[in-house]
ModelCIF file with pLDDT and N, C-alpha, C, O atoms, coordinates in Angstrom:
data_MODEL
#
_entry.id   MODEL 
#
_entity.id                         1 
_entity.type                       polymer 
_entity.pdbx_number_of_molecules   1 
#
_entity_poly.entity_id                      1 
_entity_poly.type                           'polypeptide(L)' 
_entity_poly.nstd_linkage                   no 
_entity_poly.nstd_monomer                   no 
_entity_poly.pdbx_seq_one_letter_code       
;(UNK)(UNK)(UNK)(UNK)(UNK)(UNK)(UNK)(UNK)(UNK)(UNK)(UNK)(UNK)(UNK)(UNK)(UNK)(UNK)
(UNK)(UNK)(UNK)(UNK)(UNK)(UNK)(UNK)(UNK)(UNK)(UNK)(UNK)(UNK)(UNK)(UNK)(UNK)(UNK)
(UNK)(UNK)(UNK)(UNK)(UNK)(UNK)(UNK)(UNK)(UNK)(UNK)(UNK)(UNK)(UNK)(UNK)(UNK)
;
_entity_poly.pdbx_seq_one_letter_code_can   XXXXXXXXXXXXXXXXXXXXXXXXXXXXXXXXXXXXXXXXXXXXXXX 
_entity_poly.pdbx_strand_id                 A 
#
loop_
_entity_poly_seq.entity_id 
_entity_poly_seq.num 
_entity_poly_seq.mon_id 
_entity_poly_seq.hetero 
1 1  UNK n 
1 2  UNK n 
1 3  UNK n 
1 4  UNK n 
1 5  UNK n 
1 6  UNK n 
1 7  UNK n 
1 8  UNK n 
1 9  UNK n 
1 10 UNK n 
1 11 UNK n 
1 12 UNK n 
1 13 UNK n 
1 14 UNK n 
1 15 UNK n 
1 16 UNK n 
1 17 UNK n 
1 18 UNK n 
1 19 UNK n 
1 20 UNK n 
1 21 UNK n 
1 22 UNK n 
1 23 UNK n 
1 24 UNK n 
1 25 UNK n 
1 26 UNK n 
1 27 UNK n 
1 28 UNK n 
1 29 UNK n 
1 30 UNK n 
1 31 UNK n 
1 32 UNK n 
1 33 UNK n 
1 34 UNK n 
1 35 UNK n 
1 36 UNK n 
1 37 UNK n 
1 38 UNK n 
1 39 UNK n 
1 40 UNK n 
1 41 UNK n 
1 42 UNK n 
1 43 UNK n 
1 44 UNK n 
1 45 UNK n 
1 46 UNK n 
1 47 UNK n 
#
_struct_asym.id          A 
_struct_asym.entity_id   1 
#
loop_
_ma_qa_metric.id 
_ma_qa_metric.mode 
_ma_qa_metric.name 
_ma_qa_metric.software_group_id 
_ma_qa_metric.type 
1 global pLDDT . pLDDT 
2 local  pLDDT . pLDDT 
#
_ma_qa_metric_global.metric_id      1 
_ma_qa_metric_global.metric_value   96.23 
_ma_qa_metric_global.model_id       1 
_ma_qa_metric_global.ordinal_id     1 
#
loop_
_ma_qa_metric_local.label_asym_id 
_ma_qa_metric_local.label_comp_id 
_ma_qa_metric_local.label_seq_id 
_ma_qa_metric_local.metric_id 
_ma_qa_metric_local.metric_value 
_ma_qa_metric_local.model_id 
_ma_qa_metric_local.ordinal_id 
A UNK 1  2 90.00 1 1  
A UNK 2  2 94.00 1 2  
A UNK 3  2 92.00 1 3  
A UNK 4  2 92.00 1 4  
A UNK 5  2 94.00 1 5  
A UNK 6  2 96.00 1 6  
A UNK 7  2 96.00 1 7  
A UNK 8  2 96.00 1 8  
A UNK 9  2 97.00 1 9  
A UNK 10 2 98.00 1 10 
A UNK 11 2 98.00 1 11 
A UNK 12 2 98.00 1 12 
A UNK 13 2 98.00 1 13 
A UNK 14 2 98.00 1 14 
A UNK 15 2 98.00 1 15 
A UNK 16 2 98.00 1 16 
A UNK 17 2 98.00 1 17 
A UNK 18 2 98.00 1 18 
A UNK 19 2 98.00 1 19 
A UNK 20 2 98.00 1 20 
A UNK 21 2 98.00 1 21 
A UNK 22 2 98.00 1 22 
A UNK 23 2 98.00 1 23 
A UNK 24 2 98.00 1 24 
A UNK 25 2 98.00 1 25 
A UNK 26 2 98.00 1 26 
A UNK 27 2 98.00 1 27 
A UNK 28 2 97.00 1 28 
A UNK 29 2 92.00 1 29 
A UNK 30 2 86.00 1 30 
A UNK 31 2 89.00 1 31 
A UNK 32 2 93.00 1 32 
A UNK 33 2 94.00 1 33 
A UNK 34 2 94.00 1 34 
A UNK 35 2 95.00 1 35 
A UNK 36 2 97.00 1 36 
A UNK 37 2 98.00 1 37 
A UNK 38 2 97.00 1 38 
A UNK 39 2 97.00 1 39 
A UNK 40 2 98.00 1 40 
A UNK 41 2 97.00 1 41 
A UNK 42 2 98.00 1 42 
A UNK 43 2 98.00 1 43 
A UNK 44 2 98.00 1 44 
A UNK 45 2 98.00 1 45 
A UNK 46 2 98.00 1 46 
A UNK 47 2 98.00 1 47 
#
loop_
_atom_site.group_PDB 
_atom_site.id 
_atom_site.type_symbol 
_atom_site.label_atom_id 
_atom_site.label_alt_id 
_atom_site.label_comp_id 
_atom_site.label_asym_id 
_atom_site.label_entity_id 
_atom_site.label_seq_id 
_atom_site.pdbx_PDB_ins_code 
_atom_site.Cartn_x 
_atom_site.Cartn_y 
_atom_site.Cartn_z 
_atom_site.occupancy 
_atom_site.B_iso_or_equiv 
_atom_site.pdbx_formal_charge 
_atom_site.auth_seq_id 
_atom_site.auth_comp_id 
_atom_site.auth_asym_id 
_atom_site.auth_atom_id 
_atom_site.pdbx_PDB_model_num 
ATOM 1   N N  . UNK A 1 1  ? -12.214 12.444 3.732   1.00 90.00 ? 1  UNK A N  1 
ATOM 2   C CA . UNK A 1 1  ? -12.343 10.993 3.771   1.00 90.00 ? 1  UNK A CA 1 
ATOM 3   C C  . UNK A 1 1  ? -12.101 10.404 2.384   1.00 90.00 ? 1  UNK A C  1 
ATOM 4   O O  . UNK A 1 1  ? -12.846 10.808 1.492   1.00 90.00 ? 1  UNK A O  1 
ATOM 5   N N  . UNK A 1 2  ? -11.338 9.673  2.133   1.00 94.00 ? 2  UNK A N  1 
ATOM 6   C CA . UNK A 1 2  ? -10.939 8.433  0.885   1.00 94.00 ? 2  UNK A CA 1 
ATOM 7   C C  . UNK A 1 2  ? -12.596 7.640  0.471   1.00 94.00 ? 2  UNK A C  1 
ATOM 8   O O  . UNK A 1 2  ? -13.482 7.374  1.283   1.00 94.00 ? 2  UNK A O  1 
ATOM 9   N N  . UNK A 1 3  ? -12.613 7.455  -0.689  1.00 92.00 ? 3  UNK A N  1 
ATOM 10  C CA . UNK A 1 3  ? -13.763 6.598  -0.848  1.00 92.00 ? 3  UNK A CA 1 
ATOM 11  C C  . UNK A 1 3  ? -13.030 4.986  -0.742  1.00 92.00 ? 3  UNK A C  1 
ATOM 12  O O  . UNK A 1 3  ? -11.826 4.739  -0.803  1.00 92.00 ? 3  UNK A O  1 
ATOM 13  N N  . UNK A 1 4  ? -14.310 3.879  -0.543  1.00 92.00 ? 4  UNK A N  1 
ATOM 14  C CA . UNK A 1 4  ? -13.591 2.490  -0.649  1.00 92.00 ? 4  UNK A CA 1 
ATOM 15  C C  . UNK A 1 4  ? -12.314 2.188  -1.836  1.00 92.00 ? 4  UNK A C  1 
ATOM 16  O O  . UNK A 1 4  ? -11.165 1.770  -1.695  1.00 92.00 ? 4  UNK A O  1 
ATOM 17  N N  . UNK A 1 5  ? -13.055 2.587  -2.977  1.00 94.00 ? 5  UNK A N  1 
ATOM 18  C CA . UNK A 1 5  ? -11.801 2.637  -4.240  1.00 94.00 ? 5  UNK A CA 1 
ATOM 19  C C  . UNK A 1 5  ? -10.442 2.976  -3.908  1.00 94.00 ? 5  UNK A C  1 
ATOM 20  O O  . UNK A 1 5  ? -9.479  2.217  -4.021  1.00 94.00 ? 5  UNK A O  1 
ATOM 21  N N  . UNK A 1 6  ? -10.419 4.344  -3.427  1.00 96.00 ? 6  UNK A N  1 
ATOM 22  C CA . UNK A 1 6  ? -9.012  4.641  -2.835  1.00 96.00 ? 6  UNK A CA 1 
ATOM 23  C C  . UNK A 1 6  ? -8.501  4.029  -2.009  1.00 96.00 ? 6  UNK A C  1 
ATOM 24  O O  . UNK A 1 6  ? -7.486  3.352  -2.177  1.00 96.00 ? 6  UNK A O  1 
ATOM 25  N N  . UNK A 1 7  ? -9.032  4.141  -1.106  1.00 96.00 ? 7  UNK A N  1 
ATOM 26  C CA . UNK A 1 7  ? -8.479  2.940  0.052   1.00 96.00 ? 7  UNK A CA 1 
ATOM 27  C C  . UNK A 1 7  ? -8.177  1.485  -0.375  1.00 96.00 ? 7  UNK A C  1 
ATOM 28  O O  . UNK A 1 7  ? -7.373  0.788  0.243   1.00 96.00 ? 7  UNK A O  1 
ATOM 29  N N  . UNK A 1 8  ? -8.747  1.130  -1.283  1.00 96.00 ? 8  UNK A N  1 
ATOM 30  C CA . UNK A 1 8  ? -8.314  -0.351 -1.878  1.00 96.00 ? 8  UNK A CA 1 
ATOM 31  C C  . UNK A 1 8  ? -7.075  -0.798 -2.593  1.00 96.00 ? 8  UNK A C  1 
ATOM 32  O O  . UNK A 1 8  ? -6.576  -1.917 -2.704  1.00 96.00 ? 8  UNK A O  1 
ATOM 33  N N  . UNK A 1 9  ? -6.625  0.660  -3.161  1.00 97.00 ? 9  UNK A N  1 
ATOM 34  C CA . UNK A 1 9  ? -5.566  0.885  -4.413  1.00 97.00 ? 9  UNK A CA 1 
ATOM 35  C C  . UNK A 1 9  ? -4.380  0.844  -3.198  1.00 97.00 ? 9  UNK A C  1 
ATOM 36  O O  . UNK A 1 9  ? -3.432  0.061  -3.249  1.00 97.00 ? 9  UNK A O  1 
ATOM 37  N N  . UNK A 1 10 ? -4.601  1.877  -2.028  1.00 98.00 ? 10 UNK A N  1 
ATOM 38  C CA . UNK A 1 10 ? -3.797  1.925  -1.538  1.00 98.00 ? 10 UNK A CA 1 
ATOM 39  C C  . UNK A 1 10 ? -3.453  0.768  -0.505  1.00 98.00 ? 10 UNK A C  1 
ATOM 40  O O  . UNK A 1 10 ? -2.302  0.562  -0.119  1.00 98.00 ? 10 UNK A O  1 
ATOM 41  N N  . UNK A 1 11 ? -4.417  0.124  -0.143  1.00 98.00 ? 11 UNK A N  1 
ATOM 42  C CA . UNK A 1 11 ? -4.319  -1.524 0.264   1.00 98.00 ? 11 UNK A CA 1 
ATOM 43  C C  . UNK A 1 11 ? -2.965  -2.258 -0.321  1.00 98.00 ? 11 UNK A C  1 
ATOM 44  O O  . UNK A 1 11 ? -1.934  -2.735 0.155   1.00 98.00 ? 11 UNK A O  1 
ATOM 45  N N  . UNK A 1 12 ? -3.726  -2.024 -2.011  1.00 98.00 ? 12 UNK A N  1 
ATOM 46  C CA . UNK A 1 12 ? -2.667  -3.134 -2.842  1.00 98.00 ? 12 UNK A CA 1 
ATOM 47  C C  . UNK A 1 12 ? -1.212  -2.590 -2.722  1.00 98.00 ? 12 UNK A C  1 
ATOM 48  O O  . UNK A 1 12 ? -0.181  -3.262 -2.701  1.00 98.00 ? 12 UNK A O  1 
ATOM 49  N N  . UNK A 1 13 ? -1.305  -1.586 -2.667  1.00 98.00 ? 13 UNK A N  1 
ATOM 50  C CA . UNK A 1 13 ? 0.297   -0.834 -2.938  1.00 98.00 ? 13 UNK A CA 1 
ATOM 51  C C  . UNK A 1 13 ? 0.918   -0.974 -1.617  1.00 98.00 ? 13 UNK A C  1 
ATOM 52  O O  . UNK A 1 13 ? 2.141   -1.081 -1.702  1.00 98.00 ? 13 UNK A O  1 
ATOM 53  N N  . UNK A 1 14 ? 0.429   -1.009 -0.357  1.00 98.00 ? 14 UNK A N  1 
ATOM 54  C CA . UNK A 1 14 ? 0.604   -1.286 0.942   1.00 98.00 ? 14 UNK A CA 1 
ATOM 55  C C  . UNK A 1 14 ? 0.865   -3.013 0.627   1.00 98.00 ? 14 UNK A C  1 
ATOM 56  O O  . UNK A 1 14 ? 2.027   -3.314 0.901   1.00 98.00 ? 14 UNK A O  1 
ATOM 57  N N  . UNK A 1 15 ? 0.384   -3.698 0.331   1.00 98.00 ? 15 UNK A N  1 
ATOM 58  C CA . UNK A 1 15 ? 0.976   -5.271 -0.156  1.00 98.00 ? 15 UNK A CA 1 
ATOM 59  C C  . UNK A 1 15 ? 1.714   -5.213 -0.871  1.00 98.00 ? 15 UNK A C  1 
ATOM 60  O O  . UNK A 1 15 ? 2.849   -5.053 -0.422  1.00 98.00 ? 15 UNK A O  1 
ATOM 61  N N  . UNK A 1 16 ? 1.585   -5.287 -2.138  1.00 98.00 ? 16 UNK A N  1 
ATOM 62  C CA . UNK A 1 16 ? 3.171   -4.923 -2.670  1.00 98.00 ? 16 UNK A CA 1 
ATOM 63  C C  . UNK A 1 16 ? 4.652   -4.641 -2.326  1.00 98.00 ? 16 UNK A C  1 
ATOM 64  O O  . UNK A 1 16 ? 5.694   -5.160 -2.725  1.00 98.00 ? 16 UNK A O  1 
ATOM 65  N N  . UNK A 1 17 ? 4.393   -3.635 -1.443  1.00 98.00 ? 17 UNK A N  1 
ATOM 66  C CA . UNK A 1 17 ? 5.567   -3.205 -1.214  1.00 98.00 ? 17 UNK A CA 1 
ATOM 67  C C  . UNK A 1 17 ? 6.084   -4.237 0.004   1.00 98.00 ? 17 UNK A C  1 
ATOM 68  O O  . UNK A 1 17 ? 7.237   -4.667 0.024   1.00 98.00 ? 17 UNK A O  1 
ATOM 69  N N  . UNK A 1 18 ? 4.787   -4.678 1.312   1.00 98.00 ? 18 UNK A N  1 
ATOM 70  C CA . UNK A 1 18 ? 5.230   -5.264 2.294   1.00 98.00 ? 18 UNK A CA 1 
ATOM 71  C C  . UNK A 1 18 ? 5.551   -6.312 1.627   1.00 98.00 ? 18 UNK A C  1 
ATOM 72  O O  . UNK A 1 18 ? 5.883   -7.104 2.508   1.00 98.00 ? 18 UNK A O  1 
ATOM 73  N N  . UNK A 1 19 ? 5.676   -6.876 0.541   1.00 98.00 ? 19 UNK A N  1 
ATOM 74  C CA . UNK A 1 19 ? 5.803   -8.646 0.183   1.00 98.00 ? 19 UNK A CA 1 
ATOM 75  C C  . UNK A 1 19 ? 6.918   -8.574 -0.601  1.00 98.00 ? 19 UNK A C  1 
ATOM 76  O O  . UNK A 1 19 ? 7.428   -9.620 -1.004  1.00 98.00 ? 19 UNK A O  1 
ATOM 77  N N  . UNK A 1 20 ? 7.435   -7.377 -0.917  1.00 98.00 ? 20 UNK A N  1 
ATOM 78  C CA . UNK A 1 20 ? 8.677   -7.007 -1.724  1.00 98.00 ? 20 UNK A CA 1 
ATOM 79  C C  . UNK A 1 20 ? 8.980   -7.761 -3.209  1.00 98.00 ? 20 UNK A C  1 
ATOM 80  O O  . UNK A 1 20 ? 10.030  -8.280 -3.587  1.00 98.00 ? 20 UNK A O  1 
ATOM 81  N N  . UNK A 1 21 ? 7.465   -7.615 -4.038  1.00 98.00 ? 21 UNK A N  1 
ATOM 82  C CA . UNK A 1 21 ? 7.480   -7.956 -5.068  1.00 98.00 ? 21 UNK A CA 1 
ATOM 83  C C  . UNK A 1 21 ? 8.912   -7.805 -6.158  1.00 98.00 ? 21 UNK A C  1 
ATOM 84  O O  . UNK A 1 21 ? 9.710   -7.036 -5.623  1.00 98.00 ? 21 UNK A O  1 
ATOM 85  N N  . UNK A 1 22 ? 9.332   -8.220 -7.243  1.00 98.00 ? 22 UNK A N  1 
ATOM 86  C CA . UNK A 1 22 ? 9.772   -7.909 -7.808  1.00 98.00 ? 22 UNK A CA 1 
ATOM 87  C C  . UNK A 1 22 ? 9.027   -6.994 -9.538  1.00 98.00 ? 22 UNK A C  1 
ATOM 88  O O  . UNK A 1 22 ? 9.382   -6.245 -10.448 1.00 98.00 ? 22 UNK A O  1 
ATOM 89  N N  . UNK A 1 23 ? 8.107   -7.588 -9.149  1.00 98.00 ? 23 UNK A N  1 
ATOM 90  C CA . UNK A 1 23 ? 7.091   -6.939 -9.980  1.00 98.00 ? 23 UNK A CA 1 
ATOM 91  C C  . UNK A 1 23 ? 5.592   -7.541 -9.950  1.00 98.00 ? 23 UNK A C  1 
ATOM 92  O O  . UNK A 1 23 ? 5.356   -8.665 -9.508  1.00 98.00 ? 23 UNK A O  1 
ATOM 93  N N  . UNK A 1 24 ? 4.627   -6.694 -10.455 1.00 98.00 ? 24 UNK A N  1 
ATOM 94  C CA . UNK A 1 24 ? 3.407   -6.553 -9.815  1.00 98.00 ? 24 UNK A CA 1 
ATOM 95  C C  . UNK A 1 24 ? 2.479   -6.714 -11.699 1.00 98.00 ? 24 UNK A C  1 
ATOM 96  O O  . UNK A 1 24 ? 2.828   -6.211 -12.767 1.00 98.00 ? 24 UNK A O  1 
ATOM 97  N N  . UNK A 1 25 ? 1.387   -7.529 -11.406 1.00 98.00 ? 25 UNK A N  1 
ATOM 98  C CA . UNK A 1 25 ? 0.387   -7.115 -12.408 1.00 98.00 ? 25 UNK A CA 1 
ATOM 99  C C  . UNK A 1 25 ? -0.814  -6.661 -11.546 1.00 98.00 ? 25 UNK A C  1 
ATOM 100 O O  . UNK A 1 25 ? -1.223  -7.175 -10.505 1.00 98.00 ? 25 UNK A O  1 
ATOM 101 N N  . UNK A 1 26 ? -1.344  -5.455 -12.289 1.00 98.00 ? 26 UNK A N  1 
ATOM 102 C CA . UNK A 1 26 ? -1.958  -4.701 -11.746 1.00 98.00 ? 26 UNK A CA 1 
ATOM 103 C C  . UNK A 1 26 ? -3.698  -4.466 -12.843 1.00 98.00 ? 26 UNK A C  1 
ATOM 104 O O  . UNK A 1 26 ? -3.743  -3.366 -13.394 1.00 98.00 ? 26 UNK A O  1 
ATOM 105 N N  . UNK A 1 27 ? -4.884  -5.351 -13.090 1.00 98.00 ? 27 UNK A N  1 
ATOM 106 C CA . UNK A 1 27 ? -5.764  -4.971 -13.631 1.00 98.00 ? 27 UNK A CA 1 
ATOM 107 C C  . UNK A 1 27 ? -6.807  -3.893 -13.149 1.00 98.00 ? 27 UNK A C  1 
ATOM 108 O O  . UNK A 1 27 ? -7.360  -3.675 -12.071 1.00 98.00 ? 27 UNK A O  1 
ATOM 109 N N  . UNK A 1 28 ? -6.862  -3.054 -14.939 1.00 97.00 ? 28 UNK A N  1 
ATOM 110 C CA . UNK A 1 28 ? -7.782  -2.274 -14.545 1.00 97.00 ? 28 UNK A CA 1 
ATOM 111 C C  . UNK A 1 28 ? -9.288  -2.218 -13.643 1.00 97.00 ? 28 UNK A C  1 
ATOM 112 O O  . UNK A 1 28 ? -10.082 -3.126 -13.891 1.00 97.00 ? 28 UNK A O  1 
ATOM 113 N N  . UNK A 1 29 ? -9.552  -1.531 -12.963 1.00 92.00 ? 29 UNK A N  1 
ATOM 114 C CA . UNK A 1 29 ? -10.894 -1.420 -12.737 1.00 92.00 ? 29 UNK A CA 1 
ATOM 115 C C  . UNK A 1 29 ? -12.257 -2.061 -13.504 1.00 92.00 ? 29 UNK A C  1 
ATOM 116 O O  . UNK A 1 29 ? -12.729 -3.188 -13.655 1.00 92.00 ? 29 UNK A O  1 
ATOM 117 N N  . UNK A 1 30 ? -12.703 -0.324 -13.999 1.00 86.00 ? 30 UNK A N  1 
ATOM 118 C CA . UNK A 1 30 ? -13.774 -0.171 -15.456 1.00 86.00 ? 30 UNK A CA 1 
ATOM 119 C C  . UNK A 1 30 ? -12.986 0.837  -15.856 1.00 86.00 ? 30 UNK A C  1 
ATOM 120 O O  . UNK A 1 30 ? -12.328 1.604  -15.152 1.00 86.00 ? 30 UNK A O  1 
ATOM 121 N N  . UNK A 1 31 ? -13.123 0.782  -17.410 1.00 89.00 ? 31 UNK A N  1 
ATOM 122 C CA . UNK A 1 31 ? -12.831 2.117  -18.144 1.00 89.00 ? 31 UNK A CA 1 
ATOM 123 C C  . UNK A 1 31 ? -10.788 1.825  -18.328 1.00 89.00 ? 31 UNK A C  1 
ATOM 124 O O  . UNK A 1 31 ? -10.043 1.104  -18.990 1.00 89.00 ? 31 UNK A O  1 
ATOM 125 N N  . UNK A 1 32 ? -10.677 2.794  -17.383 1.00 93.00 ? 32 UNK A N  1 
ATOM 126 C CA . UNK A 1 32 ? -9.323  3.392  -17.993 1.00 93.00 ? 32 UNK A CA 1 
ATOM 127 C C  . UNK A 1 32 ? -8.821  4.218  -17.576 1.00 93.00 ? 32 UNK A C  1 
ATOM 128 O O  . UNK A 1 32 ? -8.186  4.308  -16.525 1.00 93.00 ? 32 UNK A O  1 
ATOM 129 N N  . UNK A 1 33 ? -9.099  5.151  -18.570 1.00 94.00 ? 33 UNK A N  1 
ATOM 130 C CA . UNK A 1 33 ? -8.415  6.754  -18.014 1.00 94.00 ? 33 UNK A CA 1 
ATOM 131 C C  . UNK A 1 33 ? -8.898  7.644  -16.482 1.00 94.00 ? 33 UNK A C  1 
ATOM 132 O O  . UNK A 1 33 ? -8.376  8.679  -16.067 1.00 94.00 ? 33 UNK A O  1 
ATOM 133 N N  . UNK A 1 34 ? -9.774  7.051  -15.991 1.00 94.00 ? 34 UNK A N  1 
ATOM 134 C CA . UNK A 1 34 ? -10.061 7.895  -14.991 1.00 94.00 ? 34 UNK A CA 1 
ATOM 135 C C  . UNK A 1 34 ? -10.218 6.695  -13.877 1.00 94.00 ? 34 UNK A C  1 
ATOM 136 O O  . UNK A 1 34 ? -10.575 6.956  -12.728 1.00 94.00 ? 34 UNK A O  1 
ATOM 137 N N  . UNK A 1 35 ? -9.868  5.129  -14.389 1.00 95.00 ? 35 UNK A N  1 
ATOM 138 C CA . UNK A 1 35 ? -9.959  4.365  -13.407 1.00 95.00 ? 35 UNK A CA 1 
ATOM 139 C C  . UNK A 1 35 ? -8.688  4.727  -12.154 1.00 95.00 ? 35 UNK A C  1 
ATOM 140 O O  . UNK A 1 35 ? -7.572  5.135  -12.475 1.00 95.00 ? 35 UNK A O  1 
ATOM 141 N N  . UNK A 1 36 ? -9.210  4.433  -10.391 1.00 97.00 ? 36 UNK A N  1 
ATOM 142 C CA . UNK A 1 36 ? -8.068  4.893  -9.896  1.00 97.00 ? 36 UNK A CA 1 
ATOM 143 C C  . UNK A 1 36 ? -6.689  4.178  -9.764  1.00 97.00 ? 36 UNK A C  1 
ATOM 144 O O  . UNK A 1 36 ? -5.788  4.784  -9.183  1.00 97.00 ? 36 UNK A O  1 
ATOM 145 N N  . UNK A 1 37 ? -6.422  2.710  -10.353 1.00 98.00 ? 37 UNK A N  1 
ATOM 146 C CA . UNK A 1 37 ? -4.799  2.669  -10.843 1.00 98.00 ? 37 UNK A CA 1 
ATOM 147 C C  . UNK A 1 37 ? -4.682  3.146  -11.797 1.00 98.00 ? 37 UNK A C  1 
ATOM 148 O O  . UNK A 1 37 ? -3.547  2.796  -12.121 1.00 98.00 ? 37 UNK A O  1 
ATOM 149 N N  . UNK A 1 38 ? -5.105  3.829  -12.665 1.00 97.00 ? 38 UNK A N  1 
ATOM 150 C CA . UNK A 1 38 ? -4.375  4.404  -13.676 1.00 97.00 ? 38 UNK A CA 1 
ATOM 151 C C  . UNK A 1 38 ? -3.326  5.884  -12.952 1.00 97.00 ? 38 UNK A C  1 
ATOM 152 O O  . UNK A 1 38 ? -2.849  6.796  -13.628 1.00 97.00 ? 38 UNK A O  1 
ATOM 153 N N  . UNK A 1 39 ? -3.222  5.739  -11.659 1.00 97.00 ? 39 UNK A N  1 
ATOM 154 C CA . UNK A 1 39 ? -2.270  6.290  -11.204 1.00 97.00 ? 39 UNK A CA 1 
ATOM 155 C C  . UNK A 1 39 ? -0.902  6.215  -11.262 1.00 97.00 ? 39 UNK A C  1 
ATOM 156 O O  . UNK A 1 39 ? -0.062  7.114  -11.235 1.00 97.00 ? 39 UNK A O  1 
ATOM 157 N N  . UNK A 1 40 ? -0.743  4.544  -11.381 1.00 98.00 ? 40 UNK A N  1 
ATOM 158 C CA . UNK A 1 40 ? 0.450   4.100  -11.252 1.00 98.00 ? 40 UNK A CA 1 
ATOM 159 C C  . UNK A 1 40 ? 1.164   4.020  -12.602 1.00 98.00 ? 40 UNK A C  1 
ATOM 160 O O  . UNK A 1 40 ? 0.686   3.535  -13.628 1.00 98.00 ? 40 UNK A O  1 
ATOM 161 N N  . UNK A 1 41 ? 2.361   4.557  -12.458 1.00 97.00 ? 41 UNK A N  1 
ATOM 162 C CA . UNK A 1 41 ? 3.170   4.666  -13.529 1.00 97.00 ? 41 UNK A CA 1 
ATOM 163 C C  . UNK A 1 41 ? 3.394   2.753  -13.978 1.00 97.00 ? 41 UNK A C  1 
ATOM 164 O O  . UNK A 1 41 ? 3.808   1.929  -13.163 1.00 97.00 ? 41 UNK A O  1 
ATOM 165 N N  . UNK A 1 42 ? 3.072   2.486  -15.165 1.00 98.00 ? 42 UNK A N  1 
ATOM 166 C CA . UNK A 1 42 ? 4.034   0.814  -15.181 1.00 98.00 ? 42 UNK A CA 1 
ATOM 167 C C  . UNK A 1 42 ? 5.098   1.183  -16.279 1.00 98.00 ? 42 UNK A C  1 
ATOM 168 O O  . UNK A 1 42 ? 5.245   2.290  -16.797 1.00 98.00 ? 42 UNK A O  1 
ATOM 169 N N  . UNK A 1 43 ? 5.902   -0.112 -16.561 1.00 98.00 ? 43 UNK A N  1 
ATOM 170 C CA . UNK A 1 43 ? 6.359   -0.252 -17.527 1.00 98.00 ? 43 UNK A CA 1 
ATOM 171 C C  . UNK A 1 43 ? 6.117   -0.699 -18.502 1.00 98.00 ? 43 UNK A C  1 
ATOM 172 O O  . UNK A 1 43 ? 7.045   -0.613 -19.307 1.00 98.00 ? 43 UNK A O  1 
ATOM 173 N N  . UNK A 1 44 ? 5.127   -1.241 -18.900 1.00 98.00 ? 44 UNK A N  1 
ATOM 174 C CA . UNK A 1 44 ? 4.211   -1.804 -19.825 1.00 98.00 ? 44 UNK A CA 1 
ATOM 175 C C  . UNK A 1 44 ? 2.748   -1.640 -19.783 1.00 98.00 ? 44 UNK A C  1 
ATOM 176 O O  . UNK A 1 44 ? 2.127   -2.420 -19.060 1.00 98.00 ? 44 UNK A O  1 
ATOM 177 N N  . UNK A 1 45 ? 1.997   -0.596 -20.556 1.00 98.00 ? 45 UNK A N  1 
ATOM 178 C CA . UNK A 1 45 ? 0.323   -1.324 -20.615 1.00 98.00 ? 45 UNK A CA 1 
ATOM 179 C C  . UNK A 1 45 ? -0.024  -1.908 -21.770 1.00 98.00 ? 45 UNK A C  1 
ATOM 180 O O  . UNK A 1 45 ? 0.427   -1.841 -22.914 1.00 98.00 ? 45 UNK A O  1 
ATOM 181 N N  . UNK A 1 46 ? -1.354  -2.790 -21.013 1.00 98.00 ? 46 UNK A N  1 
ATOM 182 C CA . UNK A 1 46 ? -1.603  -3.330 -22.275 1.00 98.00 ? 46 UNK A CA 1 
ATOM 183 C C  . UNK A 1 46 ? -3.321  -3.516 -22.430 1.00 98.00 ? 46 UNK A C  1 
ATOM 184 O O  . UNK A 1 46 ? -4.117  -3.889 -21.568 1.00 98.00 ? 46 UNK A O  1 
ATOM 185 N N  . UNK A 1 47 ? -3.529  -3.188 -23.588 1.00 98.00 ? 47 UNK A N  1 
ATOM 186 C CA . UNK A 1 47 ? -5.287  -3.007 -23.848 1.00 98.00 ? 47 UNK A CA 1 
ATOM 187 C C  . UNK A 1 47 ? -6.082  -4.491 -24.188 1.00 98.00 ? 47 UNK A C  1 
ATOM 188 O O  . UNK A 1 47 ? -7.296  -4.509 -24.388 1.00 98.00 ? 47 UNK A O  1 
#
């Protein structure tokens, strides 16, 4: 079973794609490195 977190990330990415963004801002969680978008590859982060 996915916890809510996961399932949420994958929500957004399930929107995204259905709305055929051209590009997406995506804020962190908490933290960072172990937050779960820090999955997604971007082209820019920023602290």
């Amino acid at each position: 079973r996915l916890t809510y977190g996961e399932a949420w990330i994958a929500l957004m990415t399930l929107f995204f794609s259905d709305q055929r963004v051209d590009v997406a801002v995506v804020e962190v969680g908490a933290g960072g490195r172990f937050d779960l978008t820090n999955i997604l590859t971007p082209v820019l982060s920023v602290i």
